[in-house]
N, C-alpha and C. Protein backbone atom coordinates (compact mmCIF):
# COMPACT_ATOMS: atom_id res chain seq x y z
N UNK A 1 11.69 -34.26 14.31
CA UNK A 1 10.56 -33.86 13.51
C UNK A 1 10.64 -32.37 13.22
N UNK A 2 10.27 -32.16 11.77
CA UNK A 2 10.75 -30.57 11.56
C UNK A 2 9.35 -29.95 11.95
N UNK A 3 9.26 -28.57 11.67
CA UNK A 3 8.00 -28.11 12.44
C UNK A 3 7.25 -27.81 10.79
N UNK A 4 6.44 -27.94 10.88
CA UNK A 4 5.35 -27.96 10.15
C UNK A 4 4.39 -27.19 9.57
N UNK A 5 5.30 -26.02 10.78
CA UNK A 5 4.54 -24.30 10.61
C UNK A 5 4.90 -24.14 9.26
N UNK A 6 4.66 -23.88 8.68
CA UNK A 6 5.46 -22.74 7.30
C UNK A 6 5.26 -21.23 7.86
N UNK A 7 6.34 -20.44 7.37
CA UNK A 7 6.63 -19.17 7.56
C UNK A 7 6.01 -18.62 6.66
N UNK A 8 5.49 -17.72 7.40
CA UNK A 8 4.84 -16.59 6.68
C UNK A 8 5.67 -15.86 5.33
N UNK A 9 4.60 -15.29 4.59
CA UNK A 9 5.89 -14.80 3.32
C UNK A 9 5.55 -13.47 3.63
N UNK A 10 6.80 -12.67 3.68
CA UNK A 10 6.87 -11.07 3.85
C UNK A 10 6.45 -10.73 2.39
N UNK A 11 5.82 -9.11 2.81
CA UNK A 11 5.85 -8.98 1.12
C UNK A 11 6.61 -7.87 0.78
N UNK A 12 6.72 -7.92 -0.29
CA UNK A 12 7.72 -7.52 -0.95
C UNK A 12 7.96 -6.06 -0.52
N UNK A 13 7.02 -5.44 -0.61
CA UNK A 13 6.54 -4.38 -0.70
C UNK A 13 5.20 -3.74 0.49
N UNK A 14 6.26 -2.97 1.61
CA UNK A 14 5.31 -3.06 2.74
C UNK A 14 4.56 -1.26 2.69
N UNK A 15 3.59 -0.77 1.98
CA UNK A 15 3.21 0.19 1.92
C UNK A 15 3.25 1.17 3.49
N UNK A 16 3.29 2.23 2.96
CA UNK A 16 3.24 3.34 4.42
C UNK A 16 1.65 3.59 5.19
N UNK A 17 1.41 3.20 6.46
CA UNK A 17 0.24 3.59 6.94
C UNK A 17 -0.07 4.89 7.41
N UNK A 18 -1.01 5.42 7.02
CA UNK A 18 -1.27 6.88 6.99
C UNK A 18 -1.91 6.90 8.69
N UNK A 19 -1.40 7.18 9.39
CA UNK A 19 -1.35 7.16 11.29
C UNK A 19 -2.55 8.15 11.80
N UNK A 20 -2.92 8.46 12.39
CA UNK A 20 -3.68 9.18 13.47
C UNK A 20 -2.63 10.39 13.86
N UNK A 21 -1.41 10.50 14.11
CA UNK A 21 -0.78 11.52 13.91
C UNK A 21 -0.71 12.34 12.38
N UNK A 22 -0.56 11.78 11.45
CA UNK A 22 -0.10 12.35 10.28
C UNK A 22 -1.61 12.69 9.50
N UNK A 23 -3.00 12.54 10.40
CA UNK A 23 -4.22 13.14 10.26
C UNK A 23 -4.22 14.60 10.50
N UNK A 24 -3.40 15.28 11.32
CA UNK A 24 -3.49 16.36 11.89
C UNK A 24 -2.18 17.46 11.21
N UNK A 25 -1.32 16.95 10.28
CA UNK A 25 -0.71 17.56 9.66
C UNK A 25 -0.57 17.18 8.22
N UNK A 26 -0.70 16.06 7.60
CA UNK A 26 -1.22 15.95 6.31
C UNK A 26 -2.19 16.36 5.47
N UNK A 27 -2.11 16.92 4.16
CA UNK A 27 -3.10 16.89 3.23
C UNK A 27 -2.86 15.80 2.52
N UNK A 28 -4.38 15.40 2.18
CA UNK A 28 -4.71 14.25 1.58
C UNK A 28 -5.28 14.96 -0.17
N UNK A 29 -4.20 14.56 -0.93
CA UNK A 29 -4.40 15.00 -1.99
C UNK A 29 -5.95 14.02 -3.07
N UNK A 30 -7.07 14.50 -3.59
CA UNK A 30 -8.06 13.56 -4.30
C UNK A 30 -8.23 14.29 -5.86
N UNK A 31 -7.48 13.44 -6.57
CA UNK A 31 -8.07 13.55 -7.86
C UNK A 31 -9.69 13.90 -8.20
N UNK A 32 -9.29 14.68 -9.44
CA UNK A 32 -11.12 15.13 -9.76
C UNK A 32 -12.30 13.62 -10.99
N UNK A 33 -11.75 12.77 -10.10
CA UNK A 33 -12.60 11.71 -11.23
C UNK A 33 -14.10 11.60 -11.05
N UNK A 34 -14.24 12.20 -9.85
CA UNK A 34 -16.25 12.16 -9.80
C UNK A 34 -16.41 13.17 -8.82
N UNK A 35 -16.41 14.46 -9.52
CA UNK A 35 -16.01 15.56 -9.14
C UNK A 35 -17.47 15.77 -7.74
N UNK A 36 -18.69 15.27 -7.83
CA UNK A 36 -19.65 15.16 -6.95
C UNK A 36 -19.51 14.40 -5.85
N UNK A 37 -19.43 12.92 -6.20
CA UNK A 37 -19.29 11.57 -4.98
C UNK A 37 -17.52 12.10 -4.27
N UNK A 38 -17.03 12.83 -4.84
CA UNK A 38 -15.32 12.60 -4.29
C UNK A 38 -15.80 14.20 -3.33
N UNK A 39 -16.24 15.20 -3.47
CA UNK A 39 -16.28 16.26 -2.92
C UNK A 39 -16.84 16.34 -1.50
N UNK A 40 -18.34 15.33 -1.93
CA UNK A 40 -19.31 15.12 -0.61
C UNK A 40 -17.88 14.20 -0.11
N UNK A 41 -17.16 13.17 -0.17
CA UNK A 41 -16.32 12.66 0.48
C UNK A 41 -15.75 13.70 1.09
N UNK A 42 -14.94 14.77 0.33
CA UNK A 42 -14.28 15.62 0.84
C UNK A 42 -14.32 16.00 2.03
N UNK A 43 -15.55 16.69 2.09
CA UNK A 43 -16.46 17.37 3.08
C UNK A 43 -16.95 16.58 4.11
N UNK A 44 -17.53 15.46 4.53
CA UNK A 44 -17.67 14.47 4.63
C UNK A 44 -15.97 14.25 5.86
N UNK A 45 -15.23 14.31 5.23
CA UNK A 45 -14.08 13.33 5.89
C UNK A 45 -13.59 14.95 6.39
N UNK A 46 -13.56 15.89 6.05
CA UNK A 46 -13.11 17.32 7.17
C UNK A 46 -13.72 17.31 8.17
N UNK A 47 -14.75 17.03 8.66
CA UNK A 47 -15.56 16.40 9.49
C UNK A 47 -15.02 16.08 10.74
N UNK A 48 -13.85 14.99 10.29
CA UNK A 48 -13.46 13.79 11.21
C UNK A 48 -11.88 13.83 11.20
N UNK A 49 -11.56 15.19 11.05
CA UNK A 49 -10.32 15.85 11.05
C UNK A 49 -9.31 15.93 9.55
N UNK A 50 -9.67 15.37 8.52
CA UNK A 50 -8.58 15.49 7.60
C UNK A 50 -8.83 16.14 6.67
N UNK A 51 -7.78 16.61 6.13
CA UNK A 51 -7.48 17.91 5.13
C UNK A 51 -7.34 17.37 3.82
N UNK A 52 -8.46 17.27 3.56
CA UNK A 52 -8.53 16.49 2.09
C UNK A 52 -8.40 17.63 0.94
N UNK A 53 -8.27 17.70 -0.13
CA UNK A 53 -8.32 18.78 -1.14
C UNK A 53 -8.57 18.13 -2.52
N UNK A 54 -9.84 17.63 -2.97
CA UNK A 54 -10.10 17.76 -4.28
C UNK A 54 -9.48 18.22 -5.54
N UNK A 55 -8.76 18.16 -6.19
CA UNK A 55 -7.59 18.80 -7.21
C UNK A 55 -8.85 19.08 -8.22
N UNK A 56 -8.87 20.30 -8.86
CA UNK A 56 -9.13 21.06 -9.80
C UNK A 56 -8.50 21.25 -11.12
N UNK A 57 -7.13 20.78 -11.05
CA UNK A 57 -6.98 21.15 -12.26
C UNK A 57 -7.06 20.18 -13.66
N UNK A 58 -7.35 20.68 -15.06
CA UNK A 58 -7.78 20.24 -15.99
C UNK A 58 -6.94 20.66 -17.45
N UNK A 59 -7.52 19.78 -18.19
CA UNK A 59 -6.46 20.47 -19.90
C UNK A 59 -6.02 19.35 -20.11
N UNK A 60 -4.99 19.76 -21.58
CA UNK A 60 -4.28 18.73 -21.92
C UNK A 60 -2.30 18.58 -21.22
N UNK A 61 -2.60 20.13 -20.21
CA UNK A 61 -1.38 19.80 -19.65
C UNK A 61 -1.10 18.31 -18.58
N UNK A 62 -2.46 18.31 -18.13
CA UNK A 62 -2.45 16.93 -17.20
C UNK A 62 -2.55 15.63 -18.15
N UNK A 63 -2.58 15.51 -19.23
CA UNK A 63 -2.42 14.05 -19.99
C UNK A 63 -0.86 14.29 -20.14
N UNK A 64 -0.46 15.71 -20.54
CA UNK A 64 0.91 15.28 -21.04
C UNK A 64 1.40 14.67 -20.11
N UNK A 65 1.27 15.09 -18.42
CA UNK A 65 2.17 15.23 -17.45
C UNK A 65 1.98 13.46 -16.86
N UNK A 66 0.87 12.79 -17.33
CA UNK A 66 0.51 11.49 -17.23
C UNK A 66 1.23 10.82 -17.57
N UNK A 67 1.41 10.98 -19.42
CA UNK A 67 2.75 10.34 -20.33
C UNK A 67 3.82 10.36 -19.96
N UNK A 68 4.36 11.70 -19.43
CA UNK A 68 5.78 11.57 -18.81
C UNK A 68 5.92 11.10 -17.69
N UNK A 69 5.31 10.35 -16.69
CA UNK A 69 5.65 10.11 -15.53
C UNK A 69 5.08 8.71 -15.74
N UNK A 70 4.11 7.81 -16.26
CA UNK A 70 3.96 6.43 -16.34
C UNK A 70 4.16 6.20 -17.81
N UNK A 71 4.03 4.75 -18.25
CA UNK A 71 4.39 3.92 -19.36
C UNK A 71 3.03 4.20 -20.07
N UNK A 72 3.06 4.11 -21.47
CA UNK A 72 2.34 4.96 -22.47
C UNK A 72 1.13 3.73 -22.69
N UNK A 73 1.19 2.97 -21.92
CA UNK A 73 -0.18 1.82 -22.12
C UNK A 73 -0.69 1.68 -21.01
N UNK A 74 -0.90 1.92 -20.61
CA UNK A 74 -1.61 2.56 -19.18
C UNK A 74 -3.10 3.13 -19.41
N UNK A 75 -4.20 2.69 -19.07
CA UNK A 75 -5.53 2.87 -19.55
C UNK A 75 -5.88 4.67 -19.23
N UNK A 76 -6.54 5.36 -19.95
CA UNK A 76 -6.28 6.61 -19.81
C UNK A 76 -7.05 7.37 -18.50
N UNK A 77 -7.77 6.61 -17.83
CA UNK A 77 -8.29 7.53 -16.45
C UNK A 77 -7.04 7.54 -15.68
N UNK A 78 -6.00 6.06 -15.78
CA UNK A 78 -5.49 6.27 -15.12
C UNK A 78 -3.76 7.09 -15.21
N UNK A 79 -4.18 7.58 -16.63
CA UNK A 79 -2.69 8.43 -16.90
C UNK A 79 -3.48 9.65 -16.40
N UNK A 80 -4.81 10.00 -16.73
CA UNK A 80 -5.01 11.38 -16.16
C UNK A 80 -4.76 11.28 -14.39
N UNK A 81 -5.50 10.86 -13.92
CA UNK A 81 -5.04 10.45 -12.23
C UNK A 81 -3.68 10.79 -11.93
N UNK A 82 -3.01 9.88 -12.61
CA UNK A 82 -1.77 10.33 -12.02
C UNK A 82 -1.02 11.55 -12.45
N UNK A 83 -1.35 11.72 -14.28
CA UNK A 83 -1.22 13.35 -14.41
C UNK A 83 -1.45 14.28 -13.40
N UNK A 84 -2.75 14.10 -13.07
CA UNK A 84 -3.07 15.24 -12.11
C UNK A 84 -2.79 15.17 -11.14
N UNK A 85 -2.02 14.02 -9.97
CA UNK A 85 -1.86 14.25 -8.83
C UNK A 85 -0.26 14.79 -8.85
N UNK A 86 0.29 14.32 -10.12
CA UNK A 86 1.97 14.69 -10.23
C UNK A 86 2.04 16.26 -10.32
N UNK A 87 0.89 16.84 -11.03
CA UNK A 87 1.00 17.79 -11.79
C UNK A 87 0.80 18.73 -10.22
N UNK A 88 -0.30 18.46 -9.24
CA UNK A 88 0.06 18.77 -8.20
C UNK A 88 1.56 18.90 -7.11
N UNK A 89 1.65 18.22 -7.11
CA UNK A 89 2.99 17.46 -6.74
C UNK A 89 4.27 18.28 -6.90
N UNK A 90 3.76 18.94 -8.61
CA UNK A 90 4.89 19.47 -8.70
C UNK A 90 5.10 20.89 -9.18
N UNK A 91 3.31 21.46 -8.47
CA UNK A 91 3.59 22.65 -8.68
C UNK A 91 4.02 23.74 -7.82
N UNK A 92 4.28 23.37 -6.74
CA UNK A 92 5.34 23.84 -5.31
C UNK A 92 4.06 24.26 -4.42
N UNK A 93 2.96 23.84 -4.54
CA UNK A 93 1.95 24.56 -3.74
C UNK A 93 1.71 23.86 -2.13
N UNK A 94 2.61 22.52 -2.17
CA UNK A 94 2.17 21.56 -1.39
C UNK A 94 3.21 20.67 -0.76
N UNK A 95 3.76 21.03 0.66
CA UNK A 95 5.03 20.65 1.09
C UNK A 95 4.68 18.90 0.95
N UNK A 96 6.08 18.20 0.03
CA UNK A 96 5.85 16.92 -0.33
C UNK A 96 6.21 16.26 0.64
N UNK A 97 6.46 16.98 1.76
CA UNK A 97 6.92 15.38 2.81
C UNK A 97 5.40 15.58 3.76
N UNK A 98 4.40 16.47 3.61
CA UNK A 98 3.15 16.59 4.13
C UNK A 98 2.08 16.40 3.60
N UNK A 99 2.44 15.42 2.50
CA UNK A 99 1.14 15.24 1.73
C UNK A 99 0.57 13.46 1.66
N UNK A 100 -0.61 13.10 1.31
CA UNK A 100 -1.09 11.72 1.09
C UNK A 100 -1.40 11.86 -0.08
N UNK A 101 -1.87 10.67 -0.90
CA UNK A 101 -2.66 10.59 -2.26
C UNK A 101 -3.30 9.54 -2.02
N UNK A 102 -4.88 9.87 -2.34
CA UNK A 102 -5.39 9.02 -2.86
C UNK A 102 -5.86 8.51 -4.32
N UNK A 103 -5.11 7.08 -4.65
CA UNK A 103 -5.08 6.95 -5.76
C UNK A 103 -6.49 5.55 -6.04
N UNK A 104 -7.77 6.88 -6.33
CA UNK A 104 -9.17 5.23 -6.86
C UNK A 104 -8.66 4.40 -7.97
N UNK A 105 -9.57 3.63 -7.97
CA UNK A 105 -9.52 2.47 -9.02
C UNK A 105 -10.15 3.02 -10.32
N UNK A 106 -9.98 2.92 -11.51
CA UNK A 106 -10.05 3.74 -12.33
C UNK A 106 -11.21 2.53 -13.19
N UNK A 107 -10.90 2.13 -14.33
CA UNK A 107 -11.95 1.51 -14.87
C UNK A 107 -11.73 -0.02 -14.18
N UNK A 108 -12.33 -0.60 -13.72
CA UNK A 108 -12.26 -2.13 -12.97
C UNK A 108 -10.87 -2.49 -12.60
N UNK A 109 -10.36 -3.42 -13.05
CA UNK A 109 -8.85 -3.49 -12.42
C UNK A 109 -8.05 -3.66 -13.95
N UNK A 110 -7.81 -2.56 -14.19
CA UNK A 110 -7.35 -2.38 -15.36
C UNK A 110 -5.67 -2.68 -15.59
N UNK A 111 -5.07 -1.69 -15.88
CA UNK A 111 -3.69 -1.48 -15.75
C UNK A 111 -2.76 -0.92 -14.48
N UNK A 112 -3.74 -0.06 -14.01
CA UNK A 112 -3.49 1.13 -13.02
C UNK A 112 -2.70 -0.06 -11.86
N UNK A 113 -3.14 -0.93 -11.64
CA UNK A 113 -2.30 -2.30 -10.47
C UNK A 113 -0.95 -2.13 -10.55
N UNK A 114 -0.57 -2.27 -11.85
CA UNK A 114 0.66 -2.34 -12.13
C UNK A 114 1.61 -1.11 -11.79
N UNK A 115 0.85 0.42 -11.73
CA UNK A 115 1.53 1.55 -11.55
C UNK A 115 1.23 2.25 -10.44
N UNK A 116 1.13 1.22 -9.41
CA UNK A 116 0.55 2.37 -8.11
C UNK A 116 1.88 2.68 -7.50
N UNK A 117 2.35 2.23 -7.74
CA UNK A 117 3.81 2.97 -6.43
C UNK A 117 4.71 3.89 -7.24
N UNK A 118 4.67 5.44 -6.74
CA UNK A 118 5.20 6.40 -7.69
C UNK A 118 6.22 6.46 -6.63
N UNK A 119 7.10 6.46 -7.18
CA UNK A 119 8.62 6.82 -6.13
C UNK A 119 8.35 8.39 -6.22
């Protein structure tokens, strides 16, 4: 008689867990999409040890920097989002093997699903 269990399905794609160690030397990078509710978060979560940082910056340099780094149909909160966290990313201010992102959900479950994993 064969066994009956079925095996679990791995997935494909096993995301990185942000640890209790890597609280105490990570910044947690937060886009400016609700520049009020994300700040009190901010503040809020320094609290309870982590180094969150609200991103500030704005313009049309962060749409360009959106276009060039995801596919051009991509709903637009979420080309700015990622504009702006790349645009961070890559302005040398922020050692990249010490950083997190948090990436919100932008208008309901739009496109943004499809582009969360930035190599």
């Amino acid at each position: 008689m064969q066994n009956s269990k079925t095996p679990e399905a791995t997935p494909a794609y096993s995301y990185p867990q942000f640890t209790e160690e890597m609280r105490k030397t990570y910044k947690i990078l937060v886009p400016n999409m609700l520049p009020v509710q994300l700040g009190l978060i901010c503040r809020l979560m320094k609290n309870y040890g982590y180094d969150m940082e609200l991103l500030h910056t704005e313009g049309p340099n962060i749409a360009e920097q959106g276009l060039r780094n995801v596919h051009n149909d991509t709903c637009y909160p979420a080309l700015l989002v990622i504009g702006q966290l790349m645009d961070a990313i890559e302005s040398g201010k922020y050692d990249i093997h010490k950083i997190a992102l948090i990436l919100p959900q932008t208008v309901l479950k739009l496109l943004l699903v499809d582009y969360l994993v930035i190599p």
